[in-house]
N, C-alpha and C. Protein backbone atom coordinates (compact mmCIF):
# COMPACT_ATOMS: atom_id res chain seq x y z
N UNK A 1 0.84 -1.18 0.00
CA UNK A 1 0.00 0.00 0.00
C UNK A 1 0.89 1.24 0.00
N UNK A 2 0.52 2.60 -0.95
CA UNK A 2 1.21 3.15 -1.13
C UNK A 2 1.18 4.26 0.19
N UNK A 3 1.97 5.36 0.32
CA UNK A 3 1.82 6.32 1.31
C UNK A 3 1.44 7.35 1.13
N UNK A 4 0.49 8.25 1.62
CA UNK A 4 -0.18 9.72 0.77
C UNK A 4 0.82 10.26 0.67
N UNK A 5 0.27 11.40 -0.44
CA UNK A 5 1.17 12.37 -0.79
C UNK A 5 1.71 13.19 0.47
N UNK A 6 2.62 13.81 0.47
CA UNK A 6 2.52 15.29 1.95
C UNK A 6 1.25 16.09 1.29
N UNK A 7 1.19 17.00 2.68
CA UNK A 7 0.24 17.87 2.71
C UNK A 7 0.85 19.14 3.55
N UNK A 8 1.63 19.77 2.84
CA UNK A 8 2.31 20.56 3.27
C UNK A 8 2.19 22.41 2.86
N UNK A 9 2.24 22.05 1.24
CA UNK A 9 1.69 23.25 0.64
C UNK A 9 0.42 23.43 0.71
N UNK A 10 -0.50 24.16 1.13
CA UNK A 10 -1.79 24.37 1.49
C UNK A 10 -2.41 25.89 0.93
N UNK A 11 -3.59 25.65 0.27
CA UNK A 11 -4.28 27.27 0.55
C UNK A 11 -5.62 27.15 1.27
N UNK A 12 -5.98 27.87 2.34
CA UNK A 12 -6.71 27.79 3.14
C UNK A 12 -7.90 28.44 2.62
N UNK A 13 -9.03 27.77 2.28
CA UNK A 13 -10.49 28.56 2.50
C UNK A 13 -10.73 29.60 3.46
N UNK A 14 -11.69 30.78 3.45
CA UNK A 14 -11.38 32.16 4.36
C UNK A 14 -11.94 31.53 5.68
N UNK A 15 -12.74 30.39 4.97
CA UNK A 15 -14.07 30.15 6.20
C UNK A 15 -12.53 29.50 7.00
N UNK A 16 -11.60 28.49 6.82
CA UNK A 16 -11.42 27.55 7.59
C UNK A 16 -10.06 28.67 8.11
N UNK A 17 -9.50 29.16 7.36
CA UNK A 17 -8.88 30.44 7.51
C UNK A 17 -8.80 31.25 9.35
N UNK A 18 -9.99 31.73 8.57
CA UNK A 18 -10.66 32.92 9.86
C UNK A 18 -11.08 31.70 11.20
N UNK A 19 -11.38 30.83 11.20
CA UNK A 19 -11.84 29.92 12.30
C UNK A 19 -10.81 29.42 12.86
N UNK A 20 -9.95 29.17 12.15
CA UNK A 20 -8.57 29.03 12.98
C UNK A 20 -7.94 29.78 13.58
N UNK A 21 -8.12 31.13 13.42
CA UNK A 21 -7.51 32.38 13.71
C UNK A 21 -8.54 32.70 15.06
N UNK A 22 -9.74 33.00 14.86
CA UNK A 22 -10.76 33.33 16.25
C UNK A 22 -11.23 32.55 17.07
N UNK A 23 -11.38 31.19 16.41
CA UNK A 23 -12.01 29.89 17.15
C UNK A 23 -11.42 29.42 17.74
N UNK A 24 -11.95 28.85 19.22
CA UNK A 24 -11.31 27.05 19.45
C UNK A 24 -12.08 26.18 19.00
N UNK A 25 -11.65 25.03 18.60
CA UNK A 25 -11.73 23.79 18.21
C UNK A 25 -10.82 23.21 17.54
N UNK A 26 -10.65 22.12 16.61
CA UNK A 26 -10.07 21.96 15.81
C UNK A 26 -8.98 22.88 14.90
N UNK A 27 -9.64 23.80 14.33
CA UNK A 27 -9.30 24.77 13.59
C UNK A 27 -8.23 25.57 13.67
N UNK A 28 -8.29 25.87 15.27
CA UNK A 28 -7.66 26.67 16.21
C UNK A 28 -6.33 25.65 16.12
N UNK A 29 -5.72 24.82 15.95
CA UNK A 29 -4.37 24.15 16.03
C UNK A 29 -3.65 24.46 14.10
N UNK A 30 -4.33 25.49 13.52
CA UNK A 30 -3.42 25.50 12.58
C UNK A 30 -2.72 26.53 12.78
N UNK A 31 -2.76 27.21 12.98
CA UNK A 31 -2.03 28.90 13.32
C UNK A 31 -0.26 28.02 13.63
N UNK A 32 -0.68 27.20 14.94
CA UNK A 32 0.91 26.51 14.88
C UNK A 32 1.41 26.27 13.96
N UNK A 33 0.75 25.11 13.75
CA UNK A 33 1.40 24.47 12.40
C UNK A 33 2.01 25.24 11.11
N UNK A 34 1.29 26.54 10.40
CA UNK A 34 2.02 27.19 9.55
C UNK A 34 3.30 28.11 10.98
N UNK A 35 3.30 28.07 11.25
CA UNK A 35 3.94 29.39 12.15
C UNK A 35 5.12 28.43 12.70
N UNK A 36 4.89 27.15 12.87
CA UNK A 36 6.25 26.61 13.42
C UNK A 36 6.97 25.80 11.48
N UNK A 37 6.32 25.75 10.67
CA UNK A 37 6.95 25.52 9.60
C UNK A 37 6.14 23.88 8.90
N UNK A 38 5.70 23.54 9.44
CA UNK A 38 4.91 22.33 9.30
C UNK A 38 4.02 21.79 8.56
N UNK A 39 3.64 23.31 7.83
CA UNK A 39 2.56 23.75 6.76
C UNK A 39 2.89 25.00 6.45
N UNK A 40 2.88 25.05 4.83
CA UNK A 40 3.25 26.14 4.20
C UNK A 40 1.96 27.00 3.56
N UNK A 41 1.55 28.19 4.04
CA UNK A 41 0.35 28.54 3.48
C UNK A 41 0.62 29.68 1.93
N UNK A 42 -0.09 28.83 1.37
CA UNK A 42 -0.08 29.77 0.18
C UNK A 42 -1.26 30.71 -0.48
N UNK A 43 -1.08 31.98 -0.98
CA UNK A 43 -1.94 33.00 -1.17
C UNK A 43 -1.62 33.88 -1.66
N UNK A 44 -2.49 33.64 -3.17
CA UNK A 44 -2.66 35.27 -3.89
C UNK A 44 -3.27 36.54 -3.13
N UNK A 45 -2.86 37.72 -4.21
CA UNK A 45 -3.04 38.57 -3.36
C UNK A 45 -4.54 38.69 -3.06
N UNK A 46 -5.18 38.39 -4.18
CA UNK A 46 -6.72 38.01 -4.03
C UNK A 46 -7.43 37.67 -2.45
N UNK A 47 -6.81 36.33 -1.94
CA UNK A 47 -7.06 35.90 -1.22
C UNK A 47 -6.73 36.54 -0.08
N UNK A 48 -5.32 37.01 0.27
CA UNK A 48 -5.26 37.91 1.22
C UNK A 48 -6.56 39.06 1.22
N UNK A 49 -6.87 39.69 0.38
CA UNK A 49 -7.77 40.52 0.22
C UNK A 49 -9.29 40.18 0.73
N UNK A 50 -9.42 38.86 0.63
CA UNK A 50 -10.53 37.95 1.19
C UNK A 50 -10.49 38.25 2.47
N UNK A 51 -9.66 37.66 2.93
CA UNK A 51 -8.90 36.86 4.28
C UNK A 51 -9.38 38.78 5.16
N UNK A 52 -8.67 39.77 4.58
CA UNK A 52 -8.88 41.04 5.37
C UNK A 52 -10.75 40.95 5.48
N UNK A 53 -11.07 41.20 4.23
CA UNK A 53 -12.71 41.57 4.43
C UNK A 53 -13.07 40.63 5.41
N UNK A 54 -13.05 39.32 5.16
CA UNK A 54 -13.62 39.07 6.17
C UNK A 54 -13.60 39.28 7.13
N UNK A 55 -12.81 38.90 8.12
CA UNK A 55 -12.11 39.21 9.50
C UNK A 55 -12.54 40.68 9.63
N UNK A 56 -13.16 41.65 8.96
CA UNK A 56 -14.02 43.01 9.22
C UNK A 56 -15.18 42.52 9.08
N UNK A 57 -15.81 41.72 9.30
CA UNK A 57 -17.06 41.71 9.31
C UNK A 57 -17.94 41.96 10.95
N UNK A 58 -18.55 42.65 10.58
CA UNK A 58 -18.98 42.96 12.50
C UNK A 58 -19.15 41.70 13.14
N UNK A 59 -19.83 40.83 12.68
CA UNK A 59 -20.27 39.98 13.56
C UNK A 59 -18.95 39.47 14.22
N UNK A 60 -17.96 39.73 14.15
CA UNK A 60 -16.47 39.42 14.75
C UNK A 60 -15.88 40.20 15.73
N UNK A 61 -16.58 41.74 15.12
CA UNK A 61 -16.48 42.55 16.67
C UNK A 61 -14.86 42.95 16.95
N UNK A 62 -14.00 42.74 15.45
CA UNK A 62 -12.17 42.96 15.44
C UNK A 62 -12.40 44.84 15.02
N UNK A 63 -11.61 45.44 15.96
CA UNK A 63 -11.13 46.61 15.81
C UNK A 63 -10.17 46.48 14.25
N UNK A 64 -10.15 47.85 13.78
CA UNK A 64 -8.99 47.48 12.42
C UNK A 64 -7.77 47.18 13.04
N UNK A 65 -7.37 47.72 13.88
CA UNK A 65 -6.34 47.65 14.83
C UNK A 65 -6.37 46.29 15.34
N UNK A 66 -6.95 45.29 15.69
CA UNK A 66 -6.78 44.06 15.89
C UNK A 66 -6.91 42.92 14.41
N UNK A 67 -7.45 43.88 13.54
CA UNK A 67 -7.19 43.21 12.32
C UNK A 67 -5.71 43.09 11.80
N UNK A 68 -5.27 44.49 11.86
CA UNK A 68 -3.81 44.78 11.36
C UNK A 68 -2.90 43.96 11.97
N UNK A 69 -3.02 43.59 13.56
CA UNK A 69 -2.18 42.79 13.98
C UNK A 69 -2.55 41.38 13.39
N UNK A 70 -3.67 40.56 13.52
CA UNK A 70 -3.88 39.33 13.25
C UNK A 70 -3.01 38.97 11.44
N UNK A 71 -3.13 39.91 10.74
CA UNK A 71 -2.93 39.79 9.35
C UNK A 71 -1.08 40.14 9.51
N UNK A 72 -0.65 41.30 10.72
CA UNK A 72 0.72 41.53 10.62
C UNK A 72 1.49 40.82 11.13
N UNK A 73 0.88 40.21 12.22
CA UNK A 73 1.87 38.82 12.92
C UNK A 73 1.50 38.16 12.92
N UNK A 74 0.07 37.12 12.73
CA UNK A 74 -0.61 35.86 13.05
C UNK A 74 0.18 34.88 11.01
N UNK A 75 -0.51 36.03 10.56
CA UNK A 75 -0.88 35.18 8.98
C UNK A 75 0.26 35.97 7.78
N UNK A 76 0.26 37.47 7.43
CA UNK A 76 1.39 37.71 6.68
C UNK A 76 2.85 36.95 6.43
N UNK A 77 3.45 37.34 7.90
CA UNK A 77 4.91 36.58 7.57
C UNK A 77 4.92 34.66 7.75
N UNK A 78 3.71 34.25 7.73
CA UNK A 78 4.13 33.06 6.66
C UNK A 78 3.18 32.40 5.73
N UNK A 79 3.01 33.38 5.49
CA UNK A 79 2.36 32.98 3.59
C UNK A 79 3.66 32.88 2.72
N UNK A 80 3.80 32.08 1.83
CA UNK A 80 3.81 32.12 0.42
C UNK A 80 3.32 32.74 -0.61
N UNK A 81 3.37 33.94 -1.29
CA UNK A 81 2.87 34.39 -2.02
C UNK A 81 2.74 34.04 -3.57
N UNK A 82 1.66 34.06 -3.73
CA UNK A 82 1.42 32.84 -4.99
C UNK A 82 1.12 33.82 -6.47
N UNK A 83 1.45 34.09 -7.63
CA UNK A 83 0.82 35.25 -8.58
C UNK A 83 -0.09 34.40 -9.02
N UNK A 84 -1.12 34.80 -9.46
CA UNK A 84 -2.43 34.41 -10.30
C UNK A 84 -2.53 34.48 -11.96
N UNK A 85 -1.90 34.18 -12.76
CA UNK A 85 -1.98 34.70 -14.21
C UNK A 85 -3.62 34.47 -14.72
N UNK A 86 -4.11 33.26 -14.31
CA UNK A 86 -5.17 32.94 -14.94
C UNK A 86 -6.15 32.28 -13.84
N UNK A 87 -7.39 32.61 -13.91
CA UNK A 87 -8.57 32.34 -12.89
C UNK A 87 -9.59 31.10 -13.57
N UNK A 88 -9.36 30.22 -13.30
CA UNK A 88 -10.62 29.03 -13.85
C UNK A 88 -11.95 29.69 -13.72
N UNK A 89 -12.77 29.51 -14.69
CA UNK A 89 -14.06 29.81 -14.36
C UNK A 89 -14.71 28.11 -14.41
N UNK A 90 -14.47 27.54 -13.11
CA UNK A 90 -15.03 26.15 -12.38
C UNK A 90 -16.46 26.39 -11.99
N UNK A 91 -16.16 27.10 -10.77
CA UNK A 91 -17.32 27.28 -9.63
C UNK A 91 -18.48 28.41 -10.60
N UNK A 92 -19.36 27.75 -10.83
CA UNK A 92 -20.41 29.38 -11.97
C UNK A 92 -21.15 29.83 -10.31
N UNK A 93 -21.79 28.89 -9.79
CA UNK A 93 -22.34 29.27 -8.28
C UNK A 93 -21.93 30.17 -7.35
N UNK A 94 -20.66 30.36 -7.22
CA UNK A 94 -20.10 31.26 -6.20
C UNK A 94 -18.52 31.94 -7.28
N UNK A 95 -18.38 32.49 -8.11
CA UNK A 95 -17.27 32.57 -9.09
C UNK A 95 -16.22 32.87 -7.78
N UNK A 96 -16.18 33.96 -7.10
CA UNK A 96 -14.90 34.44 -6.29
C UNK A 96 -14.07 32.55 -5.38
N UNK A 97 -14.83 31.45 -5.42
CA UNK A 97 -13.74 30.32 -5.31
C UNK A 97 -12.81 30.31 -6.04
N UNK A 98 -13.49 30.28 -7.66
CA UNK A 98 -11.86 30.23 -8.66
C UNK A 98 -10.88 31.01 -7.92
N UNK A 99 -10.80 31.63 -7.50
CA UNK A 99 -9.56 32.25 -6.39
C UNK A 99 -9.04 30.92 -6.05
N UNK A 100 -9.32 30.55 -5.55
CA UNK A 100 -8.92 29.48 -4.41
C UNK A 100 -7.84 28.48 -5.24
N UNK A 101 -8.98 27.98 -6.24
CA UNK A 101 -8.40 26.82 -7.27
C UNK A 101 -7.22 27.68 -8.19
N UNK A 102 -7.28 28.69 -8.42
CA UNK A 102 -6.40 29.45 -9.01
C UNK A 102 -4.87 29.19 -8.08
N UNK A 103 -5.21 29.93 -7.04
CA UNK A 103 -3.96 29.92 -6.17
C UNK A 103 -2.96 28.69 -6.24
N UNK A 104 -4.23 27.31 -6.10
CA UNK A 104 -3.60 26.31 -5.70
C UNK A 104 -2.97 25.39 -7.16
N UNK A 105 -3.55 25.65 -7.84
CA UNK A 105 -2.97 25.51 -9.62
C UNK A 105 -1.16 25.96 -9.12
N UNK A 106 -1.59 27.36 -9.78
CA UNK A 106 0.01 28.38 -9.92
C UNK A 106 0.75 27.96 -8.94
N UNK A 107 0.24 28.46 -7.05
CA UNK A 107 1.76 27.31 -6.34
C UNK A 107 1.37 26.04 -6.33
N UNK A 108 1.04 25.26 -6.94
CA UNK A 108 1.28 23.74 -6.82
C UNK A 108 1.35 23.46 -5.34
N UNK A 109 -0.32 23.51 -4.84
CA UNK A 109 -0.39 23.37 -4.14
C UNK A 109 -0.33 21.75 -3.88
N UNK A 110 -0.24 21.17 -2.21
CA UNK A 110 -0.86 19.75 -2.16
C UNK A 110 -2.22 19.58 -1.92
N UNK A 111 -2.68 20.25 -1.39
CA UNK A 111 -4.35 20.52 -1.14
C UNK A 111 -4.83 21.84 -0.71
N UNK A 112 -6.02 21.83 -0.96
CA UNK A 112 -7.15 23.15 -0.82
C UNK A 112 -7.69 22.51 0.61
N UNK A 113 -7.96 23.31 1.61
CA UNK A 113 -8.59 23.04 2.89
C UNK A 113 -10.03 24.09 3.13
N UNK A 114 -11.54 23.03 2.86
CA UNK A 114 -12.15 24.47 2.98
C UNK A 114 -13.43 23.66 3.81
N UNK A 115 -14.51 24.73 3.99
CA UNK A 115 -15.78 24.15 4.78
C UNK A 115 -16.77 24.64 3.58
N UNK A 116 -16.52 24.67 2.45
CA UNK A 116 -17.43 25.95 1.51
C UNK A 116 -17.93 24.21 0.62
N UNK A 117 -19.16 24.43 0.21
CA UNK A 117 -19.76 22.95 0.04
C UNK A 117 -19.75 23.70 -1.89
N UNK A 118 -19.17 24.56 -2.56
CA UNK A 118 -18.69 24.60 -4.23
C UNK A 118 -17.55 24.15 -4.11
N UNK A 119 -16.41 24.07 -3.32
CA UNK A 119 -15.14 23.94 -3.65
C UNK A 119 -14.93 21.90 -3.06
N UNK A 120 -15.79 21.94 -1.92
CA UNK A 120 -16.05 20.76 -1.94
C UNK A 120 -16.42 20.08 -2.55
N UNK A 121 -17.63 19.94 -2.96
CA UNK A 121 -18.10 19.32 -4.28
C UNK A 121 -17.49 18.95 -5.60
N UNK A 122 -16.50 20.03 -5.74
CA UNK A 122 -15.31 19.08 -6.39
C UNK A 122 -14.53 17.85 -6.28
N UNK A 123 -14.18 17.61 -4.84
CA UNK A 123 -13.05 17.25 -4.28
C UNK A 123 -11.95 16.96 -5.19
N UNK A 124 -11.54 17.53 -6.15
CA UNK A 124 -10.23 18.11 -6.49
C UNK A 124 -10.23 18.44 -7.45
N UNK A 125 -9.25 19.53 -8.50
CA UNK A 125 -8.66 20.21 -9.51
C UNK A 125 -7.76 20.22 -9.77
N UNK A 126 -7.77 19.66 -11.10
CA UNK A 126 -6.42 19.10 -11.60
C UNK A 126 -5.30 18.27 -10.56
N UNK A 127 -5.93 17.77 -9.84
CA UNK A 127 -5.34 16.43 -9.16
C UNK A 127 -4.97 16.92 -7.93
N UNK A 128 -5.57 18.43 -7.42
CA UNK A 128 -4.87 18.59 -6.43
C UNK A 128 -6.42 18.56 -5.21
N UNK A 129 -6.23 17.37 -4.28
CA UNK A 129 -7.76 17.51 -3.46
C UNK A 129 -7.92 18.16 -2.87
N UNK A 130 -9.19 18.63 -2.74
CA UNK A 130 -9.96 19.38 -1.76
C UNK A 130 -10.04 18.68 -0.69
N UNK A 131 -9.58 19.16 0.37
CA UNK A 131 -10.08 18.66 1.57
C UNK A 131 -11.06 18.81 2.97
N UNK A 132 -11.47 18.87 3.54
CA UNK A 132 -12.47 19.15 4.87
C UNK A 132 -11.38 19.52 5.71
N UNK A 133 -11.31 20.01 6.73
CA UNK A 133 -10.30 20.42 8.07
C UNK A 133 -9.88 19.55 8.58
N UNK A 134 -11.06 18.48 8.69
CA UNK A 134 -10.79 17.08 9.65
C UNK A 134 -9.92 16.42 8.42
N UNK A 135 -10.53 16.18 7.69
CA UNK A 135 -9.56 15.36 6.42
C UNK A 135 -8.10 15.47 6.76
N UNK A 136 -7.63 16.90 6.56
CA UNK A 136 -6.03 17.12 7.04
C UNK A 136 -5.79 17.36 8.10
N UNK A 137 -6.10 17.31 9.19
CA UNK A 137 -5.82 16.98 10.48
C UNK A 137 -5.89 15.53 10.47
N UNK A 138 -6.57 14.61 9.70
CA UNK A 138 -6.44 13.45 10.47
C UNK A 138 -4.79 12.91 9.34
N UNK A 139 -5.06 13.63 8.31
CA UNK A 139 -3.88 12.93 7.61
C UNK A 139 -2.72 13.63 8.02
N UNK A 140 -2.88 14.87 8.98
CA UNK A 140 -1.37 15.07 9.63
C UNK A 140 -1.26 14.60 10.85
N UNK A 141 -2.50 13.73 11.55
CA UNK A 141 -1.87 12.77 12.83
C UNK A 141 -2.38 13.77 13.89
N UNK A 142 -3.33 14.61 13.36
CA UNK A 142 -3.54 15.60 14.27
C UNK A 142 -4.99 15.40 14.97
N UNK A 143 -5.41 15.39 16.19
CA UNK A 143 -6.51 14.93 16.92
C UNK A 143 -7.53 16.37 17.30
């Protein structure tokens, strides 16, 4: 039996993103993992651009000032920055995913990590899978 691929290069969905960043549960144990080197997060500028709006959304209740930090020390210095030349038009339902699949095309990613049920419904593009949170937590041994 063969051994999975790594799952190392990653682009994070905003949903699974931002829940890791404000939440406990599960979610809440990735912040380590990119931050001690363990997982490499990758992101157009697109997505960063996501990643801000959201995290302003009131129902979150973040000062810009607690935004600026979360984005200046939590998530900026370890992204990978990925360029976008070309955007799939995949998803017709929600178009702003092609972001996602875009990103993970150009850096060659190993997987997409999301809770968004268009990008799921794929489960993968051009060979690279989509995964659930739990999916890669359980395939990094993580409880």
């Amino acid at each position: 039996m063969g051994q999975a691929p790594p799952l190392k290069r990653l682009v994070l969905d905003t949903n699974v993103l931002v829940s890791s960043l404000l939440f406990k549960g599960p979610s809440a144990q990735l912040p380590a993992l990119w931050q001690n080197g363990a997982i490499n997060l990758l992101a157009s500028a697109a997505i960063i651009q996501e990643y801000a709006r959201v995290l302003a959304y009131p129902k979150f209740g973040l000062s810009d000032a607690e935004i600026r930090e979360i984005l200046n020390d939590d998530l900026l210095p370890f992204i990978t920055p990925v360029r976008v030349s070309q955007v799939p038009d995949v998803i017709k339902d929600d178009p702003p995913d092609n972001e996602f699949l875009a990103c993970a095309i150009a850096g060659q990613a190993d997987a997409i990590v999301s809770g968004d049920r268009h990008l799921l419904g794929l489960t993968a593009c051009q060979h690279i899978p989509i995964l659930t949170l739990r999916s890669l937590l359980d395939a990094l041994g993580i409880r």
